[in-house]
Protein backbone atom coordinates (compact mmCIF):
# COMPACT_ATOMS: atom_id res chain seq x y z
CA UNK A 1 22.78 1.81 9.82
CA UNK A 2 19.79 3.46 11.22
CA UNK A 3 17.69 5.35 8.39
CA UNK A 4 17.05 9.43 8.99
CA UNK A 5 13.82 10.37 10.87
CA UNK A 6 12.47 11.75 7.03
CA UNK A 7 12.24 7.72 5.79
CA UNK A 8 10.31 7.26 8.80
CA UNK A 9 8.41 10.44 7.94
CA UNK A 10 7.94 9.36 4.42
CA UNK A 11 6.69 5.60 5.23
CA UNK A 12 3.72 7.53 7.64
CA UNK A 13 2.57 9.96 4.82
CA UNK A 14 2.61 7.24 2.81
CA UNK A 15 0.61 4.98 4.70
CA UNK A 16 -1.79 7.99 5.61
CA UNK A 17 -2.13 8.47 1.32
CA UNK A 18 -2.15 4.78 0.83
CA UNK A 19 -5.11 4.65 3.00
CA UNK A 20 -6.94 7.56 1.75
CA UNK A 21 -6.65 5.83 -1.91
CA UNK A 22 -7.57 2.47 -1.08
CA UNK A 23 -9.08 1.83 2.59
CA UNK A 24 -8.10 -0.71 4.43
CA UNK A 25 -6.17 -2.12 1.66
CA UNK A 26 -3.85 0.51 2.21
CA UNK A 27 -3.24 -0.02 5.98
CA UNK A 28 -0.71 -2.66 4.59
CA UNK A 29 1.69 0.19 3.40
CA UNK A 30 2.46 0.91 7.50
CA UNK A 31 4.41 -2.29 7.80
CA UNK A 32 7.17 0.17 6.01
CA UNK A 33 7.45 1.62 9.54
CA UNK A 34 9.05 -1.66 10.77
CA UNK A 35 11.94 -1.47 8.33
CA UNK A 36 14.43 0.92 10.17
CA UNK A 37 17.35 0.87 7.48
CA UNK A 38 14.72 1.65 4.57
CA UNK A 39 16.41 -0.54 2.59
CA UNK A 40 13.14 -2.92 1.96
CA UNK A 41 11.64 0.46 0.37
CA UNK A 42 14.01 -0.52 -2.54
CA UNK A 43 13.10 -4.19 -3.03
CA UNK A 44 9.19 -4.41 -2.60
CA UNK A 45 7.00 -1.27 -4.04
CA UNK A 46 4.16 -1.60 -1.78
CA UNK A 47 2.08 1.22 -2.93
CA UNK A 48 2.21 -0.90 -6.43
CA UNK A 49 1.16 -3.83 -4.84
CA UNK A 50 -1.42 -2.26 -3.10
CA UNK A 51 -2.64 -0.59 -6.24
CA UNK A 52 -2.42 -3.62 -8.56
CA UNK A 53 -4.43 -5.68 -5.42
CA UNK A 54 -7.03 -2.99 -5.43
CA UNK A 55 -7.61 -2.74 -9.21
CA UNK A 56 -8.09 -6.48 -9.44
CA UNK A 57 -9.96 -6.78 -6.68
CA UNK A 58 -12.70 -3.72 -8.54
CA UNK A 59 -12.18 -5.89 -11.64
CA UNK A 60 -10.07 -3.83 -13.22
CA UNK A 61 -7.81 -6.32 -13.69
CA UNK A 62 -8.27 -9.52 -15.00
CA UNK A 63 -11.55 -11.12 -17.06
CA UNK A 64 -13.94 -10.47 -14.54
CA UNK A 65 -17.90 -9.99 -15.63
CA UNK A 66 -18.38 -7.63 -12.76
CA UNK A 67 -16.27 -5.92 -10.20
CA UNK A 68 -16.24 -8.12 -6.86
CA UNK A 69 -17.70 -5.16 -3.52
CA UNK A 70 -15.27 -2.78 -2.27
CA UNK A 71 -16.48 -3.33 1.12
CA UNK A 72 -19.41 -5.09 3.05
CA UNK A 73 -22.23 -3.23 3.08
């Protein structure tokens, strides 16, 4: 069954926030707009995975000395 134009909605905000957090990292929250049923949504928190990514990647996470760049300067 097709999903309501607001999941659709809700997966572009989010992608739009997700990118505003975390840059390009965050870009990968769009593939959400594939998923017409919006039943993935349920299954595979990509905003956590994003976050989690992005917090070990700044060392955060994890026994790192020092936090790894953010992007290439």
């Amino acid at each position: 069954m097709p999903s309501s134009p607001l999941g659709t909605v809700e997966d572009g905000v989010g992608g739009i926030v997700a990118t505003a957090l975390w840059g390009r990292a965050g870009l990968a929250y769009f593939w959400e707009l594939a998923d017409v049923t919006d039943q993935i949504d349920g299954f595979i928190p990509t905003a956590t995975l994003i976050g989690l990514y992005v917090g070990w990647r700044e060392g955060h996470i994890g026994s790192r000395a020092r936090p790894a760049p953010i992007e290439p300067n």
